[in-house]
C-alpha atoms as a PDB file:
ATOM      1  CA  UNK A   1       0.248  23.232  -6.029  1.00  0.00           C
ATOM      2  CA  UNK A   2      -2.563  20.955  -5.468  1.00  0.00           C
ATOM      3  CA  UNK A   3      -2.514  17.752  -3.345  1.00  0.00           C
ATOM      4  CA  UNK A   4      -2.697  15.602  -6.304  1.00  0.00           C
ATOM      5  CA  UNK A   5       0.166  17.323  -8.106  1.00  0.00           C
ATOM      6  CA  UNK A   6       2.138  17.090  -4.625  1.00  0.00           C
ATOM      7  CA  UNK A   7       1.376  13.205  -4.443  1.00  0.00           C
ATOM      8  CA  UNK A   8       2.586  12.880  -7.986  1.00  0.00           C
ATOM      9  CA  UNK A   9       6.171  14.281  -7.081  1.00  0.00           C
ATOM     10  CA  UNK A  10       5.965  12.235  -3.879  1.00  0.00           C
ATOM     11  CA  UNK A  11       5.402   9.387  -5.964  1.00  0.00           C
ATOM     12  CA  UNK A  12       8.232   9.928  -8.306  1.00  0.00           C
ATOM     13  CA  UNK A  13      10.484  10.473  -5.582  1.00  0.00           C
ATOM     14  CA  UNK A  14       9.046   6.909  -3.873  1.00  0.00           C
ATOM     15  CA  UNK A  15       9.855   5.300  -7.219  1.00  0.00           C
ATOM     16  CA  UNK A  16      13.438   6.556  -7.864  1.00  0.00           C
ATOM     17  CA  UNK A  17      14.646   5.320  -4.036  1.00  0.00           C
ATOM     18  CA  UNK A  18      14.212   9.053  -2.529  1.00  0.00           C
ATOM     19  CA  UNK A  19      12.236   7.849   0.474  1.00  0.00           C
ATOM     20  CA  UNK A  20      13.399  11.263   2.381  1.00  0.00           C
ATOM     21  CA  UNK A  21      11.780  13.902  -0.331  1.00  0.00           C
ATOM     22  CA  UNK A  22       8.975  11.113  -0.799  1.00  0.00           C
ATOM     23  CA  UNK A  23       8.078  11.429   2.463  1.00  0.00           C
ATOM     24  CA  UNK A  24       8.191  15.247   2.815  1.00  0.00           C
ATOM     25  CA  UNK A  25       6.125  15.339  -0.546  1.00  0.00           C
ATOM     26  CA  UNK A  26       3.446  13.201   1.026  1.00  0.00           C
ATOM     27  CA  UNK A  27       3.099  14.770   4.320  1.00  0.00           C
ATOM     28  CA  UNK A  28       2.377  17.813   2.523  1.00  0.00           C
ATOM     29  CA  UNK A  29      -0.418  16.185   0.595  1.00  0.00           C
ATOM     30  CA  UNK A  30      -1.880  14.850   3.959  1.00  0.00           C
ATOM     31  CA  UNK A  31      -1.236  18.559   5.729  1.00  0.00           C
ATOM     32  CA  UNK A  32      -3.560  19.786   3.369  1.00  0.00           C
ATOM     33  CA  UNK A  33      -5.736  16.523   2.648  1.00  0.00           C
ATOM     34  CA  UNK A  34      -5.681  15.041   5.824  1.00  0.00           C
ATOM     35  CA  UNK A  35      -8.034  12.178   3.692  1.00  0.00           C
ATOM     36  CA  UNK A  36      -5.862  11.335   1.273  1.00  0.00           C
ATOM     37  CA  UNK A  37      -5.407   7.754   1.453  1.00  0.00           C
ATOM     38  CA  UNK A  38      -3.093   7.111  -1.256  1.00  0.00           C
ATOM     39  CA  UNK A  39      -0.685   9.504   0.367  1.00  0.00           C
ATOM     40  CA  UNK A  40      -0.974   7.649   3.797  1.00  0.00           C
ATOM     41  CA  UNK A  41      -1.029   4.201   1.269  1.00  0.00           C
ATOM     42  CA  UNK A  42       2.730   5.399  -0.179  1.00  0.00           C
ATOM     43  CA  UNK A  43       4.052   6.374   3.301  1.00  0.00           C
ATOM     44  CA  UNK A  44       2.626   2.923   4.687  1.00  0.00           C
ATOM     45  CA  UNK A  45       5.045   1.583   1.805  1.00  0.00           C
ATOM     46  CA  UNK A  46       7.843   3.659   2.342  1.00  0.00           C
ATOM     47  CA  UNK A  47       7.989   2.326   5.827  1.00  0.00           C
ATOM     48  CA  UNK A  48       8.003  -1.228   4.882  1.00  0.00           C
ATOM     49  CA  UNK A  49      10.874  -0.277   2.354  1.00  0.00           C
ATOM     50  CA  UNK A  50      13.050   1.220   4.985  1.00  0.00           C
ATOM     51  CA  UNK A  51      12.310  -2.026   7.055  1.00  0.00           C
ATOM     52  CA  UNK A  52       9.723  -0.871  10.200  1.00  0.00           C
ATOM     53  CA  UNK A  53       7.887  -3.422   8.796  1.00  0.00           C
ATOM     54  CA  UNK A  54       5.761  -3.572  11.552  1.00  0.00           C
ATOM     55  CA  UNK A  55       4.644   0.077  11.171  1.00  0.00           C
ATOM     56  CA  UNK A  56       4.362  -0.529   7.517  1.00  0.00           C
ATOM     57  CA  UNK A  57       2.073  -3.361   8.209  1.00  0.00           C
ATOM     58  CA  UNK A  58      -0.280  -2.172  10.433  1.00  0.00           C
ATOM     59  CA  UNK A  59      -1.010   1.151   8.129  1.00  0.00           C
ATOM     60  CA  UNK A  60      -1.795  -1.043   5.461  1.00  0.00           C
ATOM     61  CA  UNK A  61      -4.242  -3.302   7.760  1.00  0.00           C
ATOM     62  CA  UNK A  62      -5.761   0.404   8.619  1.00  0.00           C
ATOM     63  CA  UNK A  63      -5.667   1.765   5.105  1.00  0.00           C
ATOM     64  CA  UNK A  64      -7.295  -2.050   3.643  1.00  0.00           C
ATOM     65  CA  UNK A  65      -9.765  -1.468   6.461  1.00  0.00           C
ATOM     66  CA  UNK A  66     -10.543   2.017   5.419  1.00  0.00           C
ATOM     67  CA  UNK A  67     -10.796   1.440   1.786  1.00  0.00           C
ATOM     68  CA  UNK A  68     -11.683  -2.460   1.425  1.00  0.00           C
ATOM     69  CA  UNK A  69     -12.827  -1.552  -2.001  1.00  0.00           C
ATOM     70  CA  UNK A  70      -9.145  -0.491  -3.572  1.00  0.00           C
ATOM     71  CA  UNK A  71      -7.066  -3.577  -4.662  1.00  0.00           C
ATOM     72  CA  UNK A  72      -3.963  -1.454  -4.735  1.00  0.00           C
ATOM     73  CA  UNK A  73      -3.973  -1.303  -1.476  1.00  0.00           C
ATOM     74  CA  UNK A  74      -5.181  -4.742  -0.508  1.00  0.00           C
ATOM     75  CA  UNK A  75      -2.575  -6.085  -3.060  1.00  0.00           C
ATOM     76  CA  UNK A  76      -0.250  -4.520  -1.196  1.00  0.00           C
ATOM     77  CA  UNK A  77      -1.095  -5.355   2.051  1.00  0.00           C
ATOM     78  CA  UNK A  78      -1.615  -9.094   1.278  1.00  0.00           C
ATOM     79  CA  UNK A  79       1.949  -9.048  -0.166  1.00  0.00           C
ATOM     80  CA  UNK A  80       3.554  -7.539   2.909  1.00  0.00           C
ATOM     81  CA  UNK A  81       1.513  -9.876   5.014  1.00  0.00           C
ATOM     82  CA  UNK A  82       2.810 -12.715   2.683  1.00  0.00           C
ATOM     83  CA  UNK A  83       6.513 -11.595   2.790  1.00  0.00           C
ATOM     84  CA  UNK A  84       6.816 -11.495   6.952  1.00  0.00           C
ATOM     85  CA  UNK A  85       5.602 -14.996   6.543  1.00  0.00           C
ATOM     86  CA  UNK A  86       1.650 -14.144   7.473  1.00  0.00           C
ATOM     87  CA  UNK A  87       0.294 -16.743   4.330  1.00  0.00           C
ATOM     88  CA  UNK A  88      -2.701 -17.452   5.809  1.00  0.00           C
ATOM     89  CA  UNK A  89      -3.810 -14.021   5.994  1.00  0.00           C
ATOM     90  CA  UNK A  90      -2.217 -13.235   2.769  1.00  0.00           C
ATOM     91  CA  UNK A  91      -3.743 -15.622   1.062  1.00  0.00           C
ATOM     92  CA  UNK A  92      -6.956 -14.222   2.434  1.00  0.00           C
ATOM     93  CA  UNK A  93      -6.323 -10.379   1.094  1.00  0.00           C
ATOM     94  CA  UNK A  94      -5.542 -12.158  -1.977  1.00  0.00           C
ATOM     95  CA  UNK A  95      -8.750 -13.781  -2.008  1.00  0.00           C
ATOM     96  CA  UNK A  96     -10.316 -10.172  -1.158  1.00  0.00           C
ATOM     97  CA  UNK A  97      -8.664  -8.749  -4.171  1.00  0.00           C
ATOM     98  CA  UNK A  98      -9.766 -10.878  -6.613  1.00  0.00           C
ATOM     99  CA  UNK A  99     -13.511 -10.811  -5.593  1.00  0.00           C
ATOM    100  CA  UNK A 100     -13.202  -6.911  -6.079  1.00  0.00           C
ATOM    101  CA  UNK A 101     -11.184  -7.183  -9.149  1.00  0.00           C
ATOM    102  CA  UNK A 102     -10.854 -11.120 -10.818  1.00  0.00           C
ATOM    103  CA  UNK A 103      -8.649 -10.171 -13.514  1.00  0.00           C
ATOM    104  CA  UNK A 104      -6.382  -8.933 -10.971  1.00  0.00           C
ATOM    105  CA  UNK A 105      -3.249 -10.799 -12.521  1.00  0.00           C
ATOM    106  CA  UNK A 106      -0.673 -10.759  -9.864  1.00  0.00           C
ATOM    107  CA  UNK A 107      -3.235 -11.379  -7.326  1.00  0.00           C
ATOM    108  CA  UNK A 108      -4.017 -14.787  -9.110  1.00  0.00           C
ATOM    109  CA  UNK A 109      -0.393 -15.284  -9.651  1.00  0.00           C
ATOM    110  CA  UNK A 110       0.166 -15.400  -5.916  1.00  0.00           C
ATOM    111  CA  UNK A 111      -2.878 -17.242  -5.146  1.00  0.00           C
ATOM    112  CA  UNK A 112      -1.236 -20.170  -6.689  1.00  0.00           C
ATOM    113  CA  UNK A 113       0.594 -20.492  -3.651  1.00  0.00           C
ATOM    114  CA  UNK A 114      -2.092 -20.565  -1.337  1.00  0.00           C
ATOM    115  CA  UNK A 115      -3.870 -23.641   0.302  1.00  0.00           C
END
């Protein structure tokens, strides 16, 4: 199985509430692709969902560092940032996202908010 194909059952499993067999999925994926960043991006999430929200947050800060250019990531970072109460430097990654991507819809939604 490849890592991609491994992600994408790690990703099903993240989507249906399986955080367990996510997790196993995507540590697979980064055993043999220690680079995979959306692997490391869903287990950043995954941590945030099962409340170590601190843990969650400061993967995403690495993984928004190491890939400023993906929005998905950003997005999600800026919305974990903006849900511990962080607005400043949600609104920010907000910002961020929409000069990568300013059709980013949610982004703009959330923006609205902002100072």
């Amino acid at each position: 199985m490849t890592a991609d194909e491994q992600y994408e059952i790690g990703y099903a499993h993240r989507c249906e509430g399986n955080y367990a067999l996510a997790r196993e999925a995507f540590d697979g994926v980064l055993a043999s692709s220690p680079g995979h960043a959306k692997a490391r991006w869903q287990l950043a999430l995954i941590m945030g969902f099962e409340g170590d929200f601190d843990s969650s947050l400061a993967a995403l800060k690495q993984l928004s560092e190491q890939s400023p250019g993906d929005t998905e990531i950003r997005y999600d970072y800026a919305m974990t940032l903006n849900m511990l109460g962080l607005f400043d430097e949600a609104c920010a990654e907000f910002r961020g996202v929409l000069l990568i991507n300013p059709d980013h819809e949610k982004a703009h939604q959330l923006l609205g908010y902002c100072n």
